[in-house]
C-alpha atoms as a PDB file:
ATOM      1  CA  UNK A   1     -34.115  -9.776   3.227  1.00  0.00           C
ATOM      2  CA  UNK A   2     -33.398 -13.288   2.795  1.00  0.00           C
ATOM      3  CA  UNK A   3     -36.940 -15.024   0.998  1.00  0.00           C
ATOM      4  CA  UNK A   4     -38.260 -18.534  -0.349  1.00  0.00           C
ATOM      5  CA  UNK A   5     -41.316 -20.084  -1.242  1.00  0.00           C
ATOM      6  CA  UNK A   6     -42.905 -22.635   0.800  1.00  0.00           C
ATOM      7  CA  UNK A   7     -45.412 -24.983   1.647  1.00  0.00           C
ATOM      8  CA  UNK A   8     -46.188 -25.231   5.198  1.00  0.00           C
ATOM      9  CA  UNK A   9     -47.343 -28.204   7.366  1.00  0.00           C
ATOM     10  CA  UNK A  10     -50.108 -28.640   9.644  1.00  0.00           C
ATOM     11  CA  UNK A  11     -49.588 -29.957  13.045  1.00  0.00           C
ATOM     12  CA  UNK A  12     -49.605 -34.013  12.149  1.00  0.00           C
ATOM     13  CA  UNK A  13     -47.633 -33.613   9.730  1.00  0.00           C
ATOM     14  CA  UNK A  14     -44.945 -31.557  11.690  1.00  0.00           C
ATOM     15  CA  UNK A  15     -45.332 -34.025  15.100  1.00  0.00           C
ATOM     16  CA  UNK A  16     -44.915 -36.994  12.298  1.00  0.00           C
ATOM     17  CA  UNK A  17     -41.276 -35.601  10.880  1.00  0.00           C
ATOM     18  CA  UNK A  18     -40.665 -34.479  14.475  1.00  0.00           C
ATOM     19  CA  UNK A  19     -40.865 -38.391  15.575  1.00  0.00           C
ATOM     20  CA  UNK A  20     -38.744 -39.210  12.426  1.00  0.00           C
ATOM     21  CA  UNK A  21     -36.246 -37.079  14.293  1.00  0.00           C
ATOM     22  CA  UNK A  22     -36.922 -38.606  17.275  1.00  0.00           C
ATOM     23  CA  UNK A  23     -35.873 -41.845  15.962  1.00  0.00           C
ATOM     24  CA  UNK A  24     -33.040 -41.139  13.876  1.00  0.00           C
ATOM     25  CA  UNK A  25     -31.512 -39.452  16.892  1.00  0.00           C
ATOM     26  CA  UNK A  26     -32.493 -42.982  19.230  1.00  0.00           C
ATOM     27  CA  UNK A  27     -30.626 -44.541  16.315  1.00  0.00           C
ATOM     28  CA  UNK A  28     -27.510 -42.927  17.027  1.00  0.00           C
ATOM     29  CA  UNK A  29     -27.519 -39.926  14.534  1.00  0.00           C
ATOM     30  CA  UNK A  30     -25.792 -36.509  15.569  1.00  0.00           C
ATOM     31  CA  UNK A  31     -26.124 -33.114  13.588  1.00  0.00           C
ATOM     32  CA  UNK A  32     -27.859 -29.976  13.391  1.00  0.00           C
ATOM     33  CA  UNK A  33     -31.673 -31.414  13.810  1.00  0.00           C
ATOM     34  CA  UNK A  34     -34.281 -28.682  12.011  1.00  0.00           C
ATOM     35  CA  UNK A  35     -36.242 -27.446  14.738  1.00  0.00           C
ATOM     36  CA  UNK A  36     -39.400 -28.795  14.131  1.00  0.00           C
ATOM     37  CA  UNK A  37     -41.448 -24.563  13.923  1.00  0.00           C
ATOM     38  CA  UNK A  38     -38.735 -25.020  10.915  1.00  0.00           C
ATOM     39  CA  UNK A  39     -39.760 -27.467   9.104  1.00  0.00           C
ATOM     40  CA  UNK A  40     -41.406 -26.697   5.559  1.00  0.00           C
ATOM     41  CA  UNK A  41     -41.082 -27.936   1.839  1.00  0.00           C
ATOM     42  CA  UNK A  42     -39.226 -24.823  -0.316  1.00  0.00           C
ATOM     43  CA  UNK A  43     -40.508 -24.677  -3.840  1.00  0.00           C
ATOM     44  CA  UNK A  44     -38.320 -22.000  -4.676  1.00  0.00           C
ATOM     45  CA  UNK A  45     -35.790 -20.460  -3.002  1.00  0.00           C
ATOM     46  CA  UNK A  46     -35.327 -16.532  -3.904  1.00  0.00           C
ATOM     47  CA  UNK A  47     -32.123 -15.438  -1.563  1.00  0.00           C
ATOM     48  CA  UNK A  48     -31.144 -12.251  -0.665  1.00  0.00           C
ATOM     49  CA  UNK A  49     -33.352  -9.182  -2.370  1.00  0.00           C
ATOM     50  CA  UNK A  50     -35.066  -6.050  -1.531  1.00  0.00           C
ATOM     51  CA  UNK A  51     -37.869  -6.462  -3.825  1.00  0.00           C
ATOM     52  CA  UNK A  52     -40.475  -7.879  -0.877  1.00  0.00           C
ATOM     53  CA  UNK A  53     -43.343  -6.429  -2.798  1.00  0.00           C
ATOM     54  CA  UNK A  54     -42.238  -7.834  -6.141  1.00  0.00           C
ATOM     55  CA  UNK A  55     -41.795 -11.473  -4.275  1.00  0.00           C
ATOM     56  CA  UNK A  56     -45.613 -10.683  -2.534  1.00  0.00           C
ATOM     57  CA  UNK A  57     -46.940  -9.960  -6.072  1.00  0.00           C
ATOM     58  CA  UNK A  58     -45.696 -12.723  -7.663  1.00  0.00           C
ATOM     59  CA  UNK A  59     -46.908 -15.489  -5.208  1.00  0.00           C
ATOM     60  CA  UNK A  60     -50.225 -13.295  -4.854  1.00  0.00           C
ATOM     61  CA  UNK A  61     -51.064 -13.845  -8.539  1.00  0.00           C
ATOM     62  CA  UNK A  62     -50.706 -18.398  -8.450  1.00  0.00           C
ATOM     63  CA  UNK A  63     -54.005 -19.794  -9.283  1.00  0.00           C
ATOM     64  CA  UNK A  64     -53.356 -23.382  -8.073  1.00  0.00           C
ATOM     65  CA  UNK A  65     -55.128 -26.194  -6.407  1.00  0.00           C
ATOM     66  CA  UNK A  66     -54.295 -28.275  -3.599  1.00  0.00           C
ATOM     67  CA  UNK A  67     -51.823 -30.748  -3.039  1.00  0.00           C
ATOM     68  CA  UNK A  68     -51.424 -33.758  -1.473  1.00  0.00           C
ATOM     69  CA  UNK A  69     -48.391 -34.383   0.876  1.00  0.00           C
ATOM     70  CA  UNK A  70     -47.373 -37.768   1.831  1.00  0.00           C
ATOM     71  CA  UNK A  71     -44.200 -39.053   3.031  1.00  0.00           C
ATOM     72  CA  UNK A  72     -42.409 -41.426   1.228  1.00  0.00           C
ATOM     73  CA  UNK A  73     -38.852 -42.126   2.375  1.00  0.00           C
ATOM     74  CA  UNK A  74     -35.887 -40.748   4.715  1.00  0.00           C
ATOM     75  CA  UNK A  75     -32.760 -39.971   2.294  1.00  0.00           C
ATOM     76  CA  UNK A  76     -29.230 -39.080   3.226  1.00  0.00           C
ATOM     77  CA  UNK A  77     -27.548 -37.086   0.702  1.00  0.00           C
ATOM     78  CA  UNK A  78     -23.840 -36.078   1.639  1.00  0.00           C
ATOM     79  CA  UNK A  79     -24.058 -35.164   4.795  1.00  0.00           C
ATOM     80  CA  UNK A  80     -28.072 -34.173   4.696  1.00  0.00           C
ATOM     81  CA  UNK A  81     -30.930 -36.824   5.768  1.00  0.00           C
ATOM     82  CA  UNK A  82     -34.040 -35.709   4.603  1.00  0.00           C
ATOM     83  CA  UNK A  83     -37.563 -36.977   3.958  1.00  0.00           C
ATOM     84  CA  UNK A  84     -39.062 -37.746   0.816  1.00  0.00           C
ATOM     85  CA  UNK A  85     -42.150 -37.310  -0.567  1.00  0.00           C
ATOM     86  CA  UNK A  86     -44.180 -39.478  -2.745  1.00  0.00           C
ATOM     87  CA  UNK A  87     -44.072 -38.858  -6.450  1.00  0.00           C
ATOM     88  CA  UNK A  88     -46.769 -36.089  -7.360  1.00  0.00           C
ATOM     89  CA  UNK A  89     -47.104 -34.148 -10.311  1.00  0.00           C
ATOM     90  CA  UNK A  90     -49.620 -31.570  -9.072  1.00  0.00           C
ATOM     91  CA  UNK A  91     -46.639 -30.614  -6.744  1.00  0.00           C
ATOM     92  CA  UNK A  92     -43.817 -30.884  -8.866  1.00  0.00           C
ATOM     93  CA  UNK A  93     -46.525 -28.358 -11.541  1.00  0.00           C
ATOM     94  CA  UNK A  94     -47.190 -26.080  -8.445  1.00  0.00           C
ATOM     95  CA  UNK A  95     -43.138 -25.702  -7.775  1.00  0.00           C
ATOM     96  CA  UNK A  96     -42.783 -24.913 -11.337  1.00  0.00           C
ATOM     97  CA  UNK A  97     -45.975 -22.266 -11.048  1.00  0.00           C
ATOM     98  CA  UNK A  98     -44.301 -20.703  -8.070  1.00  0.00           C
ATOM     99  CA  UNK A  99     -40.609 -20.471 -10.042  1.00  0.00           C
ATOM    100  CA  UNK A 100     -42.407 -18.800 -13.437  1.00  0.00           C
ATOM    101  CA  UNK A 101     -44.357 -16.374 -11.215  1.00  0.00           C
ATOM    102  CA  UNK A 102     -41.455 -15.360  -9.445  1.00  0.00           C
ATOM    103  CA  UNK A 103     -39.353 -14.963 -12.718  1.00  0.00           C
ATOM    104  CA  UNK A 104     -41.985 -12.782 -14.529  1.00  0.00           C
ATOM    105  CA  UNK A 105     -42.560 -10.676 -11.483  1.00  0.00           C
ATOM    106  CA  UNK A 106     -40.747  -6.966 -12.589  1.00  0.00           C
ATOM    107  CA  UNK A 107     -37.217  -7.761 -13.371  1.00  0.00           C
ATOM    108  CA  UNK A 108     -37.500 -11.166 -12.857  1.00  0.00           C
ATOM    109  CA  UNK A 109     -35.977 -13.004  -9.952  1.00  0.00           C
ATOM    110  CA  UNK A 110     -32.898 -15.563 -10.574  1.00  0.00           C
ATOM    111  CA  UNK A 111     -33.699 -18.947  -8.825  1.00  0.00           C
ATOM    112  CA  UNK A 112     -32.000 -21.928  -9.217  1.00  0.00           C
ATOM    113  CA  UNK A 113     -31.681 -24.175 -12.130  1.00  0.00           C
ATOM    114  CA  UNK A 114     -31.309 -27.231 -10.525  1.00  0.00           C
ATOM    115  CA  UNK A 115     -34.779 -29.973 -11.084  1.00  0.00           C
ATOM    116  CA  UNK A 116     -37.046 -29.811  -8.785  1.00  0.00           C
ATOM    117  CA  UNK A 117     -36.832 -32.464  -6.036  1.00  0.00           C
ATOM    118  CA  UNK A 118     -38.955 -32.292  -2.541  1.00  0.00           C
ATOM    119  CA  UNK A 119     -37.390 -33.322   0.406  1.00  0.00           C
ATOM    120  CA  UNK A 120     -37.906 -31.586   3.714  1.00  0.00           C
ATOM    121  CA  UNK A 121     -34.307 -31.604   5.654  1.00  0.00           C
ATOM    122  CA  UNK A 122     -33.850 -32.969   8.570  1.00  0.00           C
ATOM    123  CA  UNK A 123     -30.436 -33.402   9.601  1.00  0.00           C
ATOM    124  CA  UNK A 124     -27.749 -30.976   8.391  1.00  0.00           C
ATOM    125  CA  UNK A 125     -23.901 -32.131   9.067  1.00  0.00           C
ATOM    126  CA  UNK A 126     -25.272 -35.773   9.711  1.00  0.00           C
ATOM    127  CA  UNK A 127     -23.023 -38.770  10.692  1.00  0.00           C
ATOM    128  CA  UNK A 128     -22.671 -41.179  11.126  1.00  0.00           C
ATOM    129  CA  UNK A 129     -21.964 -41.456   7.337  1.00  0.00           C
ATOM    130  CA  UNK A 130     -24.233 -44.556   7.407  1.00  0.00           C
ATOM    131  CA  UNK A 131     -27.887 -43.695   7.630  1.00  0.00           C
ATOM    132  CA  UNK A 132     -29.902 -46.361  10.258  1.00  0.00           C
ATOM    133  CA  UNK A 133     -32.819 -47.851   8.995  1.00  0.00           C
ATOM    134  CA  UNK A 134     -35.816 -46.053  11.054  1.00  0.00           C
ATOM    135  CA  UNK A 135     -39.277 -46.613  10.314  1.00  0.00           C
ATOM    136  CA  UNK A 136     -40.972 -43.751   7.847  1.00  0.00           C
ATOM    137  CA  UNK A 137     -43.674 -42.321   9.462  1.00  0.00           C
ATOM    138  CA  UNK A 138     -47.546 -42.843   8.042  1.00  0.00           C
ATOM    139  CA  UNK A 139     -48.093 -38.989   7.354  1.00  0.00           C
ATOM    140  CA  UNK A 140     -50.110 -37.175   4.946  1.00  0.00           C
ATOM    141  CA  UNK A 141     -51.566 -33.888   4.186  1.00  0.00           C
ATOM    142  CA  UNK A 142     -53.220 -31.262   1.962  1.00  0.00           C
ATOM    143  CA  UNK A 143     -51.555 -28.052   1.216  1.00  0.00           C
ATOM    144  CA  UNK A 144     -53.951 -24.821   0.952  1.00  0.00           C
ATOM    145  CA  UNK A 145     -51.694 -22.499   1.031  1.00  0.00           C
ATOM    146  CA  UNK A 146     -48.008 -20.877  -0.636  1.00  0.00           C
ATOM    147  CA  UNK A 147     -46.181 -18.828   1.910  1.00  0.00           C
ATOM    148  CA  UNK A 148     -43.222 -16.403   0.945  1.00  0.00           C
ATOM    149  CA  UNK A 149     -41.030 -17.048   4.123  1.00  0.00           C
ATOM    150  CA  UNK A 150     -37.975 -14.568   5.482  1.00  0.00           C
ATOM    151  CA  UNK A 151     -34.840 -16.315   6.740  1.00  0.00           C
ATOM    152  CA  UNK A 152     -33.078 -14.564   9.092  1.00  0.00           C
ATOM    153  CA  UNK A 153     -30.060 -16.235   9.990  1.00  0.00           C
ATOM    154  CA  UNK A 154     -27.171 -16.123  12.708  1.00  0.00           C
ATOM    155  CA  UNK A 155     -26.050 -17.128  16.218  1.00  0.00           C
ATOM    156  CA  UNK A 156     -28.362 -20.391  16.920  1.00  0.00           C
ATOM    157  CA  UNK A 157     -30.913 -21.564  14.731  1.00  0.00           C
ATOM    158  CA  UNK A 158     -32.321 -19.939  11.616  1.00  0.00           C
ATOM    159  CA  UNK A 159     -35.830 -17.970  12.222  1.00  0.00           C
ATOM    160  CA  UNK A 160     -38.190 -18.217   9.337  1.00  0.00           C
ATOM    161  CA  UNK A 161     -41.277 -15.808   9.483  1.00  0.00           C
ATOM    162  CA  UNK A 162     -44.294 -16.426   6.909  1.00  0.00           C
ATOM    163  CA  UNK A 163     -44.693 -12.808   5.759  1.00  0.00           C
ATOM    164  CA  UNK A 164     -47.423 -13.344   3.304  1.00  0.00           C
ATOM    165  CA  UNK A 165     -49.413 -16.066   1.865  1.00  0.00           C
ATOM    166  CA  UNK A 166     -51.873 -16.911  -1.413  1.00  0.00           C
ATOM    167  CA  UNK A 167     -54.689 -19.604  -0.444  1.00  0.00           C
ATOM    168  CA  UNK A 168     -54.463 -22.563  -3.461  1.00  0.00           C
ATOM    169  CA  UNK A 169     -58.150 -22.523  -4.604  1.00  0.00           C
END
């Protein structure tokens, strides 16, 4: 099973990016759009394992508190357009949590090494290579919650199914 770790967004949030969408495809931008059931922040991603219960222990034992979500900026990167979020370290600290948990847990599960950097994708395979100027959205939000997510991927779009979650206290 394909995993990650994610923070999920509540309804305003999700219509907000949807409308950034919205507008960067009004502005002439073509791609592979992220449906909008698909859009989440990954804090880490795990990849392909059969160690579900290992991945549901790990993100079952966080102790963290809630953070604040709030858009900042819509990046292009290659051939990606994504949106950014405003510096925050309790988020960057709760990424980190999530990537030590998940390393400790039994055998310890290999994640990346690259830093830490939220963005939320929106556009995969992007052009044109110039990104429009499009208004960012006023959105912000609380997370309460860490969800370990399953990817299941082929014809069409991706599905990704929350299969368990720990509430941040």
């Amino acid at each position: 099973m394909r995993l990650f770790a994610a923070l999920l967004f509540d309804e305003g949030f999700r219509d907000a990016l949807a409308g950034a969408m919205r507008s960067l495809r009004r502005a002439g931008v073509t791609g592979s759009f992220t449906p909008p059931e698909n859009l989440h922040l990954t804090l880490a991603f795990i990849g392909e394992t059969n160690r579900v219960d290992e991945a549901k222990s790990a993100i079952g034992s966080l102790e963290l508190s809630p953070v604040e979500l709030r858009l900042d900026c819509i990046c292009r990167f290659g051939d990606t357009v994504w949106a950014g979020l405003s510096p925050n370290m309790e988020l960057s600290a709760a990424a980190d949590a999530v990537g030590k948990a998940l390393w400790q847990a039994g055998a310890g599960f290999k994640l990346e090494t690259r830093p830490f950097i939220p963005h939320i994708t929106l556009v995969r395979r992007a052009r044109p290579d110039e990104l429009p100027h499009i208004e960012i959205p006023a959105a912000a939000m609380t997370a309460r919650r860490v969800s370990l997510m399953s990817s299941q991927l082929g014809k069409g779009k991706p599905v990704y199914t929350e299969i368990y979650s720990q509430e941040m206290l």
